[in-house]
N, C-alpha and C. Protein backbone atom coordinates (compact mmCIF):
# COMPACT_ATOMS: atom_id res chain seq x y z
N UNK A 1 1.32 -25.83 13.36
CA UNK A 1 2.66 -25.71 12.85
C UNK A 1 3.44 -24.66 13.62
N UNK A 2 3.24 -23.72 13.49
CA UNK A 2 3.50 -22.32 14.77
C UNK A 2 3.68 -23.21 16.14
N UNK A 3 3.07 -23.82 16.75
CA UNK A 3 3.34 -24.31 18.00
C UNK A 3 4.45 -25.59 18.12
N UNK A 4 4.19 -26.15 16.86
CA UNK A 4 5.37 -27.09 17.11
C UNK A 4 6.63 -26.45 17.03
N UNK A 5 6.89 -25.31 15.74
CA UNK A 5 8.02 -24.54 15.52
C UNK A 5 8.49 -24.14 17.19
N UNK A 6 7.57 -23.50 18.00
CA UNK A 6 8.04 -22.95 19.36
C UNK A 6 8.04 -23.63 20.34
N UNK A 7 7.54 -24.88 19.97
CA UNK A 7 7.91 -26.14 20.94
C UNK A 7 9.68 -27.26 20.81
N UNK A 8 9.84 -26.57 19.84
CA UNK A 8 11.30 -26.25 19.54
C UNK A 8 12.07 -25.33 19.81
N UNK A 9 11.92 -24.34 19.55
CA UNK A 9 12.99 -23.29 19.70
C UNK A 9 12.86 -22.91 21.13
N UNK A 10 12.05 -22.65 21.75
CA UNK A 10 11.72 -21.81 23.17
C UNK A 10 12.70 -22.75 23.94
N UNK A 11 12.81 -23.70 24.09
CA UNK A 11 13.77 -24.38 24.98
C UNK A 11 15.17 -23.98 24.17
N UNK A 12 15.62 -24.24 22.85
CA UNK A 12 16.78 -23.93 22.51
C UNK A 12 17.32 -22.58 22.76
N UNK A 13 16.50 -21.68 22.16
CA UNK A 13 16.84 -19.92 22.42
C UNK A 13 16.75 -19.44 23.66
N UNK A 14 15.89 -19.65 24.40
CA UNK A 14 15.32 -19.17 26.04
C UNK A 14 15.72 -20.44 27.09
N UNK A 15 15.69 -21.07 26.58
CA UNK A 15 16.24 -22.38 27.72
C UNK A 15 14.81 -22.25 28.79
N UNK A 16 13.63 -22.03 27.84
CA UNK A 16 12.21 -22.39 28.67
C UNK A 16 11.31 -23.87 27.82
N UNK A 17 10.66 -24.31 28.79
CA UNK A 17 9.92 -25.21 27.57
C UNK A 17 8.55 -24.02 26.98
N UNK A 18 7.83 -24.30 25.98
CA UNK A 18 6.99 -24.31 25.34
C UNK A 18 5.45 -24.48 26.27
N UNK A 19 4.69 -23.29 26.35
CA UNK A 19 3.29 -23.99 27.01
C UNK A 19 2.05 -23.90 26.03
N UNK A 20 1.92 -24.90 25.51
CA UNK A 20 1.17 -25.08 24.28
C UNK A 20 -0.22 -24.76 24.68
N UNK A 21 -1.04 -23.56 23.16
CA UNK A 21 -2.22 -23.45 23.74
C UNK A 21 -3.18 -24.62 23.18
N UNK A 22 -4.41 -24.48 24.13
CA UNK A 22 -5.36 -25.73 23.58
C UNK A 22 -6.13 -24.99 22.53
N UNK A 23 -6.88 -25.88 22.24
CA UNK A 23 -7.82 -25.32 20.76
C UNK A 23 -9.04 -24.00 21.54
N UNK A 24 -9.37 -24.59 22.67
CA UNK A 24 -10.13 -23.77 23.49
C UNK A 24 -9.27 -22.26 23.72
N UNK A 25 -8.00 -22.18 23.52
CA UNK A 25 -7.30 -20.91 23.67
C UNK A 25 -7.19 -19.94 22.35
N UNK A 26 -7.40 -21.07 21.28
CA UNK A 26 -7.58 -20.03 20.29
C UNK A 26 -9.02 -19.49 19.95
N UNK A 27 -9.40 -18.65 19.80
CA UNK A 27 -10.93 -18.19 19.40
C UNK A 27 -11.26 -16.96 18.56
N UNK A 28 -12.12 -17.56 17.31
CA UNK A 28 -12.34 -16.74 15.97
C UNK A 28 -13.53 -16.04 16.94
N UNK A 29 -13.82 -14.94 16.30
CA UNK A 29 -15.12 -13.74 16.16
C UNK A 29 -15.44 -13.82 15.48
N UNK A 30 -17.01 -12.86 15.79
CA UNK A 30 -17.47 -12.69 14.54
C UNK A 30 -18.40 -11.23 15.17
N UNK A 31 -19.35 -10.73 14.18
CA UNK A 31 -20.21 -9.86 14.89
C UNK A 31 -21.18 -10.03 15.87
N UNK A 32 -21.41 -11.57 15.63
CA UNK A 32 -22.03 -12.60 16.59
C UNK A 32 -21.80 -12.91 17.82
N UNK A 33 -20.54 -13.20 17.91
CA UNK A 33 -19.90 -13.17 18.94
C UNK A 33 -20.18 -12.37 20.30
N UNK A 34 -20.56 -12.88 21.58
CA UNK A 34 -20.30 -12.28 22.63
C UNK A 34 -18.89 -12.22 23.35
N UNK A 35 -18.02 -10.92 23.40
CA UNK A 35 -16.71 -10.66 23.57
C UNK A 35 -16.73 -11.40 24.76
N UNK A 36 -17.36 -10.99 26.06
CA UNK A 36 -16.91 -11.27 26.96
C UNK A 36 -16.65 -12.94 27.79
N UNK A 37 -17.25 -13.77 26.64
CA UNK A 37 -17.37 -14.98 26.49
C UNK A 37 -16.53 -15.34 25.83
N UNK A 38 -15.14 -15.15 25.37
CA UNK A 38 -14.16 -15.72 25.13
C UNK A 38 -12.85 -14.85 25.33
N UNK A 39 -13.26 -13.86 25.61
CA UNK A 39 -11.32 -13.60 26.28
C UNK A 39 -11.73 -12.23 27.33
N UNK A 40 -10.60 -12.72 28.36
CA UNK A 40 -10.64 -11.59 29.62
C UNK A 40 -10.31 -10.37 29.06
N UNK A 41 -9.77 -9.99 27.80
CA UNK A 41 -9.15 -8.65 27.91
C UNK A 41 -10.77 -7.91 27.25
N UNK A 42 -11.71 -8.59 26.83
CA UNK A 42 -13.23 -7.84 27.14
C UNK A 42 -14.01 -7.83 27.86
N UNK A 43 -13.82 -8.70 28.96
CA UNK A 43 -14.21 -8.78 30.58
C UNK A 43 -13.75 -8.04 30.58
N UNK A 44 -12.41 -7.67 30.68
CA UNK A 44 -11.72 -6.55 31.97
C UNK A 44 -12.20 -5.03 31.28
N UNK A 45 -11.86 -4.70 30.12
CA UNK A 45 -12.10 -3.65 29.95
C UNK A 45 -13.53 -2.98 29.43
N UNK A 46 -14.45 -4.36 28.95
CA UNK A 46 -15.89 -3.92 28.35
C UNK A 46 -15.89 -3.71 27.29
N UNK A 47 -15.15 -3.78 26.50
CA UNK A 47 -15.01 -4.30 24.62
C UNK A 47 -16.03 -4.83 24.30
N UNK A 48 -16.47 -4.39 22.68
CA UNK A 48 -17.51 -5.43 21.88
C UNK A 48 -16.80 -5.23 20.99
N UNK A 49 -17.41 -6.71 19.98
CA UNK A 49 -16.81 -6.84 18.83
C UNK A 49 -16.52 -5.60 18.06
N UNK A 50 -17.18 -4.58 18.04
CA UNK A 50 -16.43 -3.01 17.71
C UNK A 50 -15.54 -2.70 17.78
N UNK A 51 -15.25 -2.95 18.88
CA UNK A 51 -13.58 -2.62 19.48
C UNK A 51 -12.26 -3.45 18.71
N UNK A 52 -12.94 -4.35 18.87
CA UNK A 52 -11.55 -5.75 17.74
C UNK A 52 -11.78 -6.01 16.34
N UNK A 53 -13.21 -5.36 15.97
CA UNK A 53 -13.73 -5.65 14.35
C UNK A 53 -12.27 -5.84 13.72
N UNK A 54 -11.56 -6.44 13.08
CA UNK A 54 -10.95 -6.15 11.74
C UNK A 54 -9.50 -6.75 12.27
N UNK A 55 -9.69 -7.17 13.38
CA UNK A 55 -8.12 -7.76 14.21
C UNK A 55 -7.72 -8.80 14.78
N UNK A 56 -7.17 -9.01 15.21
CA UNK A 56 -6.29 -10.36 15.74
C UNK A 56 -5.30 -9.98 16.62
N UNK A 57 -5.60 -10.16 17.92
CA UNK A 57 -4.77 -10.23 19.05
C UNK A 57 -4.13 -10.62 20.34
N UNK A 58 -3.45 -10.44 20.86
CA UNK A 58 -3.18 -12.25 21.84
C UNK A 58 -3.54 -11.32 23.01
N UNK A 59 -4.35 -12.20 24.20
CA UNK A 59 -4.38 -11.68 25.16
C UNK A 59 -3.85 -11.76 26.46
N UNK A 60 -2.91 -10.75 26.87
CA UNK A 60 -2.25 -10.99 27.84
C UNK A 60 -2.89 -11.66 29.46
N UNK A 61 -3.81 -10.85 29.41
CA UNK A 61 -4.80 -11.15 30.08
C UNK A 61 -4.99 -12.83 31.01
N UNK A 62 -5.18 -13.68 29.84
CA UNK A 62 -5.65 -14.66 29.99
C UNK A 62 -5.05 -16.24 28.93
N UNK A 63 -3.97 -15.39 27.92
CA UNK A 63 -3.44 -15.90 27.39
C UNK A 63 -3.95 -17.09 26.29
N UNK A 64 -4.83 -16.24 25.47
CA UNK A 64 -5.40 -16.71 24.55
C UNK A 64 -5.29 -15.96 23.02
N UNK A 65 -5.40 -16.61 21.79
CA UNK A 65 -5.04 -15.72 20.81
C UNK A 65 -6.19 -15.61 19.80
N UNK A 66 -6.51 -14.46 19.68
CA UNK A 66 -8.36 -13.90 19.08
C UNK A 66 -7.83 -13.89 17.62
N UNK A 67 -8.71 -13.63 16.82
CA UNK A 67 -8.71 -13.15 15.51
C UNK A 67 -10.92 -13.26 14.98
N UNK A 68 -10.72 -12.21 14.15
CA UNK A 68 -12.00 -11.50 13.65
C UNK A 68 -12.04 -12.62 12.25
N UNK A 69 -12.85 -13.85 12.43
CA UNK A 69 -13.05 -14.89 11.39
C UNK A 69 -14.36 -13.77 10.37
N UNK A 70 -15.06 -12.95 11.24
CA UNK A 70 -15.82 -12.39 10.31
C UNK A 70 -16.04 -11.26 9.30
N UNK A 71 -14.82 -10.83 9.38
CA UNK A 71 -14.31 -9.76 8.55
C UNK A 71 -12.65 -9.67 8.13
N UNK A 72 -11.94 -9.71 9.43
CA UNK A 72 -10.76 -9.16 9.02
C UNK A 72 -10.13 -11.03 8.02
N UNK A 73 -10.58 -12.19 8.53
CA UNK A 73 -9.58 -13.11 7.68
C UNK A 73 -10.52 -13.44 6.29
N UNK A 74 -11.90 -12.99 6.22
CA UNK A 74 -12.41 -13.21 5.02
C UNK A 74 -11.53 -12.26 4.08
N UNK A 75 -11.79 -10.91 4.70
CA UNK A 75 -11.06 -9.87 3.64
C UNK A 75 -9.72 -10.12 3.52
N UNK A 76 -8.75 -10.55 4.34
CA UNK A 76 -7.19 -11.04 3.98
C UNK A 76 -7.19 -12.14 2.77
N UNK A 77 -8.28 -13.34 3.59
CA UNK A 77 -8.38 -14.49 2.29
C UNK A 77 -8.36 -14.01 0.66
N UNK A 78 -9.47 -13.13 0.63
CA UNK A 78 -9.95 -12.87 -0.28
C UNK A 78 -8.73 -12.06 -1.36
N UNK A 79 -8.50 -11.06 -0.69
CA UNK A 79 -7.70 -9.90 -1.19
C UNK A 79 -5.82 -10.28 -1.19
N UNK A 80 -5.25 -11.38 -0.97
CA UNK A 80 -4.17 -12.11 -1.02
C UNK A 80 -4.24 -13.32 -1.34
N UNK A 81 -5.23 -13.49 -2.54
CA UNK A 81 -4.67 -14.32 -3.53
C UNK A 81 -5.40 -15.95 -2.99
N UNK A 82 -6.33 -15.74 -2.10
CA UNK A 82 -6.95 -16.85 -1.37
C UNK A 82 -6.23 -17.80 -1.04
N UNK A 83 -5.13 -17.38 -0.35
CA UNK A 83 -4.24 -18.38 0.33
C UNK A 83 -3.87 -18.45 1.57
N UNK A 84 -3.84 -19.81 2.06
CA UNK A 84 -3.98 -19.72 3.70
C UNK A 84 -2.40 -18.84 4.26
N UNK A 85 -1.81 -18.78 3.21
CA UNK A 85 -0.18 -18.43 4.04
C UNK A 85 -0.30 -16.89 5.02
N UNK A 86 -1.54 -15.76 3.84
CA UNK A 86 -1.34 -14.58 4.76
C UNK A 86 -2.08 -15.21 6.21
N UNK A 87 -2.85 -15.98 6.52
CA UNK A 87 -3.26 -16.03 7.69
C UNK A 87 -2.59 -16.29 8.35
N UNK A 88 -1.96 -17.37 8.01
CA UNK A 88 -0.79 -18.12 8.80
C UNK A 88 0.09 -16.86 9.78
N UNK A 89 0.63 -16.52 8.40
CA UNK A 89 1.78 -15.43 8.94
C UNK A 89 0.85 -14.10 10.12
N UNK A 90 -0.65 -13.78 9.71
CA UNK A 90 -1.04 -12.98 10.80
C UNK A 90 -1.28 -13.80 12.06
N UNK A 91 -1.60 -14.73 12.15
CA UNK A 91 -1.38 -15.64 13.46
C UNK A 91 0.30 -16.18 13.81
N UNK A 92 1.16 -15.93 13.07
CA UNK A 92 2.26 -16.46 13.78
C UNK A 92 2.76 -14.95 14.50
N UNK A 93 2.27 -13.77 13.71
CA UNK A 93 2.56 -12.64 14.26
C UNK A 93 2.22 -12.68 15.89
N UNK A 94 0.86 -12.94 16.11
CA UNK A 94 -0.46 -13.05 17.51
C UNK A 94 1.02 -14.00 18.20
N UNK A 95 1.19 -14.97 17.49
CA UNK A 95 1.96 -16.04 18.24
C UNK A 95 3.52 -15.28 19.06
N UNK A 96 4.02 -14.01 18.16
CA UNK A 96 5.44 -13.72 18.57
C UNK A 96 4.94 -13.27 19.72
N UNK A 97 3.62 -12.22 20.09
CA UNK A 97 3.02 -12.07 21.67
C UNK A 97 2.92 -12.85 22.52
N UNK A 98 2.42 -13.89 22.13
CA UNK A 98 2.49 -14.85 23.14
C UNK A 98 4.02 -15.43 23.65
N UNK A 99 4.55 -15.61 22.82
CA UNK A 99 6.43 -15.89 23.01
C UNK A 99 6.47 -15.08 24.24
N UNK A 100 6.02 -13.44 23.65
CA UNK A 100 6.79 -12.44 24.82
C UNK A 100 6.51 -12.47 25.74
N UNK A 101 4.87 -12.90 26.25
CA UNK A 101 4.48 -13.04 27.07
C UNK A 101 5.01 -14.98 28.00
N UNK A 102 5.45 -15.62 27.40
CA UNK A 102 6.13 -16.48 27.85
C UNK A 102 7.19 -16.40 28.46
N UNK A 103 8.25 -15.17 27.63
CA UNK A 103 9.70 -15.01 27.73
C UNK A 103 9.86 -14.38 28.93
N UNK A 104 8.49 -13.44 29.22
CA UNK A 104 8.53 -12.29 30.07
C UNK A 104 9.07 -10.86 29.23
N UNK A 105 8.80 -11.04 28.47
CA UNK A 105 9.50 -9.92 27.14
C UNK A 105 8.76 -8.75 27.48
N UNK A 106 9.35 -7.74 27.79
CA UNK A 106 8.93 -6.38 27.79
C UNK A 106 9.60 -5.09 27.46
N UNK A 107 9.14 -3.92 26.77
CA UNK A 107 9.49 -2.59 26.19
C UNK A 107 8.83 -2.35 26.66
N UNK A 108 9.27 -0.69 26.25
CA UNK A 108 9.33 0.57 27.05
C UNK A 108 7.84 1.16 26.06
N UNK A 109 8.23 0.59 24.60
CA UNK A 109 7.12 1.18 23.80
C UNK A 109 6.17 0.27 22.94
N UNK A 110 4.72 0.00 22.67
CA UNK A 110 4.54 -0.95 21.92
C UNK A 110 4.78 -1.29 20.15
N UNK A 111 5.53 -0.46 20.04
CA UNK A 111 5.92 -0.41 18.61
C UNK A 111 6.95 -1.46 18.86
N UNK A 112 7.88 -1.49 19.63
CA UNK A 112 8.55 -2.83 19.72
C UNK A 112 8.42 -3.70 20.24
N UNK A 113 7.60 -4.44 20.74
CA UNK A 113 6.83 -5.02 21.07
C UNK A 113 6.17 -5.51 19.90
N UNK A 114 5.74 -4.82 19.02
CA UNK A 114 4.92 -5.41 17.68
C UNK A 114 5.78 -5.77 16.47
N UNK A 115 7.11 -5.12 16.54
CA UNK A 115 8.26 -5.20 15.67
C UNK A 115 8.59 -6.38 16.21
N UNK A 116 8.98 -6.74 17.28
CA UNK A 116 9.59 -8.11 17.78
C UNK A 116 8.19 -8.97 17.41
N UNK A 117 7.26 -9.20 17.55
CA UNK A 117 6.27 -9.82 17.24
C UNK A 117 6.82 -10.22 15.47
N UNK A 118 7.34 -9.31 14.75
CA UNK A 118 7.11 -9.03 13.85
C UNK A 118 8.09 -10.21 13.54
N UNK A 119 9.52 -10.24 13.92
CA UNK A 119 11.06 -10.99 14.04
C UNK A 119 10.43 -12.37 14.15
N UNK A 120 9.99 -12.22 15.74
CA UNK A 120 9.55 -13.65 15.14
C UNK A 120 8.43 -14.56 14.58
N UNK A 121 7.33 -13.66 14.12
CA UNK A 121 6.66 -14.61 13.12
C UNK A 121 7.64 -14.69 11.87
N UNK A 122 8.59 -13.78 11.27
CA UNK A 122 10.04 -13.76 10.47
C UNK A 122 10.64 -15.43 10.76
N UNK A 123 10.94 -16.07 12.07
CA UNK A 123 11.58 -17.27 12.58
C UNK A 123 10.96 -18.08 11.77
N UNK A 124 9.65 -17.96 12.08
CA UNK A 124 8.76 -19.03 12.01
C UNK A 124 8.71 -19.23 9.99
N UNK A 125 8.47 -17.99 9.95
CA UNK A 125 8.40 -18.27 7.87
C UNK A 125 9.93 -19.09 7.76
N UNK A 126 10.95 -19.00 8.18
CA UNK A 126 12.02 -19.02 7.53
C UNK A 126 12.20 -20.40 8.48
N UNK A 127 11.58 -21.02 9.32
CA UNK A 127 11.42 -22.71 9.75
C UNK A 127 10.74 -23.01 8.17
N UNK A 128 9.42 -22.48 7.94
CA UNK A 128 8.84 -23.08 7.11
C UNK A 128 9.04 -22.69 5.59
N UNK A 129 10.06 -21.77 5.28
CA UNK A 129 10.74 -21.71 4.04
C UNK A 129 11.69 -22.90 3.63
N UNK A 130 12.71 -22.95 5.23
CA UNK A 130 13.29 -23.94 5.01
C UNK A 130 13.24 -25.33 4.47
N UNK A 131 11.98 -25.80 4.24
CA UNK A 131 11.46 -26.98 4.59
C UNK A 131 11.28 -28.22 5.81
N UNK A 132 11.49 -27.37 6.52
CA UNK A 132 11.43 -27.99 8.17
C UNK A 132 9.97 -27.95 8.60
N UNK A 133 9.18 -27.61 7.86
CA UNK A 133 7.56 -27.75 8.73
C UNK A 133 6.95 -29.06 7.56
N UNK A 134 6.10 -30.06 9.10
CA UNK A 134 6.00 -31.21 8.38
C UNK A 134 3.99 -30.68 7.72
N UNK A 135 3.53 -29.52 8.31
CA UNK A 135 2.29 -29.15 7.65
C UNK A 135 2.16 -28.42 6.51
N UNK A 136 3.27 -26.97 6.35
CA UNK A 136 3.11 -26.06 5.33
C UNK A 136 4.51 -25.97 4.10
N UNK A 137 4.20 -25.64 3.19
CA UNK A 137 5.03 -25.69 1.97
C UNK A 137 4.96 -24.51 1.38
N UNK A 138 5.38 -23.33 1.28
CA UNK A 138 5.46 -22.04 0.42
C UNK A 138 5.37 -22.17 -0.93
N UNK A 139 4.37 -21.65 -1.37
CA UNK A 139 4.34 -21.60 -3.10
C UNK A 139 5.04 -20.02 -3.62
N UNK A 140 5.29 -20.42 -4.92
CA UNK A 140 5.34 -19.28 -5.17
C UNK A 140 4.57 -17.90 -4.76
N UNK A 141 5.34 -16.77 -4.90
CA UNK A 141 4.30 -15.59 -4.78
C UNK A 141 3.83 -15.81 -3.15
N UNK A 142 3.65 -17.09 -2.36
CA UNK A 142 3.36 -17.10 -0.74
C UNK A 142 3.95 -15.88 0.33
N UNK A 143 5.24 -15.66 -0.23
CA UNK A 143 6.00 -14.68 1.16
C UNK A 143 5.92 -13.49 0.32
N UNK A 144 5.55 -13.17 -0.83
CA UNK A 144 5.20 -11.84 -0.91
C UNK A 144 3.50 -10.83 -0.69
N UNK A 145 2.50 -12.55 -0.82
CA UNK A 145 1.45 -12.00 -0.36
C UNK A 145 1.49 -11.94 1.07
N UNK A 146 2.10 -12.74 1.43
CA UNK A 146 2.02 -12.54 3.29
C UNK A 146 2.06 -11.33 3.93
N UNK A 147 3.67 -10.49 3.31
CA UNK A 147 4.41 -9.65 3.67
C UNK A 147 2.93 -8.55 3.02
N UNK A 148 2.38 -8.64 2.05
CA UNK A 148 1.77 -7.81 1.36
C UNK A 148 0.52 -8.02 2.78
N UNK A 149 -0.46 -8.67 3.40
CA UNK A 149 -1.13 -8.87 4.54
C UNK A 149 -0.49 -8.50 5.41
N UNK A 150 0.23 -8.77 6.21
CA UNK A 150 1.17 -7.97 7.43
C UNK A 150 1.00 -6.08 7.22
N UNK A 151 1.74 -5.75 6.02
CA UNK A 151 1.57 -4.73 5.80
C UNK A 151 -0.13 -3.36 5.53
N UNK A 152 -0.49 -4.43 5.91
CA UNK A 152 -2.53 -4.03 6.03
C UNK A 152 -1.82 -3.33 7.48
N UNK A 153 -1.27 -3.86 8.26
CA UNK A 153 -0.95 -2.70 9.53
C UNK A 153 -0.26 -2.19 10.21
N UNK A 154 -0.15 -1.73 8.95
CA UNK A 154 1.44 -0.72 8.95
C UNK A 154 0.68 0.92 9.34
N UNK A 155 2.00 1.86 10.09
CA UNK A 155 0.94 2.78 11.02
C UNK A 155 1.42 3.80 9.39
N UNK A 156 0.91 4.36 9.38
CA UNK A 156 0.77 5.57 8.25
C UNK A 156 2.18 5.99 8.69
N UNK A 157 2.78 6.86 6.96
CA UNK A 157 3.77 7.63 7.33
C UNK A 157 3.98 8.85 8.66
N UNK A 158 4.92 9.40 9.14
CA UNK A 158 4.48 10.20 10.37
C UNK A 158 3.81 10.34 11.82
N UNK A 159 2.98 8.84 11.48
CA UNK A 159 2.58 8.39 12.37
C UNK A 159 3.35 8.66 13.75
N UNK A 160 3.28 8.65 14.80
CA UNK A 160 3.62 8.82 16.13
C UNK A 160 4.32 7.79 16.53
N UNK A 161 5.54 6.98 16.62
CA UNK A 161 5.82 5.55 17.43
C UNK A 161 5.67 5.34 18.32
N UNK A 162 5.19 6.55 19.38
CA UNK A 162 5.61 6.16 20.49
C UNK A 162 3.60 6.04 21.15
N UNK A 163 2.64 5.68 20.07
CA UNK A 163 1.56 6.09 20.36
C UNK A 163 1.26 4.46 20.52
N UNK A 164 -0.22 4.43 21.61
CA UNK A 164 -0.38 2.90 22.21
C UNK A 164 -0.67 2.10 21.19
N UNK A 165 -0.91 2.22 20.17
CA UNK A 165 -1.30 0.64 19.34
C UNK A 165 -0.21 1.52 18.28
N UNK A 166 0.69 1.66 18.32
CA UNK A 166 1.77 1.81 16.79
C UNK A 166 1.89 0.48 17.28
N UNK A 167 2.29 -0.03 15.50
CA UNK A 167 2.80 -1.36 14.62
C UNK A 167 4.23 -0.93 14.11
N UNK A 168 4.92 0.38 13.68
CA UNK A 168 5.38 0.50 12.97
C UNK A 168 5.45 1.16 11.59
N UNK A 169 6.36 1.31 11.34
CA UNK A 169 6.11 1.73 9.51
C UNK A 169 6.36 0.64 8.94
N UNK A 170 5.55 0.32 7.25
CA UNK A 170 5.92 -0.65 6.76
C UNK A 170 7.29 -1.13 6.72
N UNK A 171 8.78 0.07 6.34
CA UNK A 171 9.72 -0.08 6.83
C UNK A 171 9.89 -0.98 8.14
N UNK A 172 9.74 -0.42 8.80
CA UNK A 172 10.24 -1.12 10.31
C UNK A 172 9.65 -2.91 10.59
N UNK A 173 7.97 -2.68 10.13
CA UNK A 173 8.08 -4.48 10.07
C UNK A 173 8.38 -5.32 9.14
N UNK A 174 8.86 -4.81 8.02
CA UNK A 174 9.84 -5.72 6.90
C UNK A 174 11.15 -5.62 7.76
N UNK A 175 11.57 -5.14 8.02
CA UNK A 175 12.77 -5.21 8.89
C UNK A 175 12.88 -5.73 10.43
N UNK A 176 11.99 -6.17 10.71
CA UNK A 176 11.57 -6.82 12.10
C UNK A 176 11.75 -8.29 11.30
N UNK A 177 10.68 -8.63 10.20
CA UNK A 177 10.52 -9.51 9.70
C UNK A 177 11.34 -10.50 9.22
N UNK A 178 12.39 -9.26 8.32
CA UNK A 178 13.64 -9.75 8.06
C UNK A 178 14.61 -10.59 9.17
């Protein structure tokens, strides 16, 4: 659903087409998992599942989009109401990276970078609020558990913005989101 949404818009907004990933581009973890056997950004740097335990992230690298099936989406499932929507929305997040990395999108800092990530997985809920997605349907209570999952990584008050993995304050990605 995410890919059809940007197999739409990317030509309308950017006047680019859409380069759709294959199923082989997306790839769950687990503790099982050997990193370096499914995405370059643990080739290149020597990552183990340690390093990504609890996350989901697109890799520039090689242009594939990870997520931790063995911890981080059991505990989202679980703890938001066992509904596929927070996943959704943390993979359409992975997905606004990949956009940028399509668009050629680049900042100065990665806090915006993750805020824009943030905008447009925002696009994408509000395709599928609309009723324009022919897979997903929002239930009640859906966009507040989402927003309630998103906010799992939000950087602490005081936090530093300008530090390499800031997300933001919860502030800032409700307002990206928005």
């Amino acid at each position: 659903d995410i890919q059809d949404f940007w197999e739409a818009q990317l030509p309308a907004v950017y006047g680019i087409e859409y380069e759709r990933l294959s199923n082989s581009d997306i790839h769950p973890y687990t503790a099982r998992t050997d990193m370096d056997s499914i995405t370059e950004c643990a080739r290149q740097t020597g990552r183990t599942y340690e390093d990504f335990r609890g996350n989901a992230f697109f890799c520039r690298l090689d242009g594939t989009v990870n997520y931790d099936n063995g911890e981080l989406f059991p505990r989202l499932y679980n703890k938001f109401g066992r509904d596929v929507f927070t996943l959704a929305l943390v993979m359409s997040h992975e997905w606004g990276h990949l956009i940028q990395s399509q668009t050629g999108t680049e900042f100065p800092l990665p806090v915006f970078q993750e805020t824009q990530a943030d905008c447009f997985a925002g696009a994408w809920v509000s395709y599928v609020e609309s009723g324009q997605s022919q897979n997903l349907e929002l239930e009640p209570g859906d966009l507040d558990e989402g927003l309630a999952g998103l906010l799992e990584f939000r950087d602490k008050p005081g936090a530093d913005p300008t530090a390499e993995r800031a997300h933001g304050s919860g502030f800032d990605r409700v307002n990206a989101f928005q």
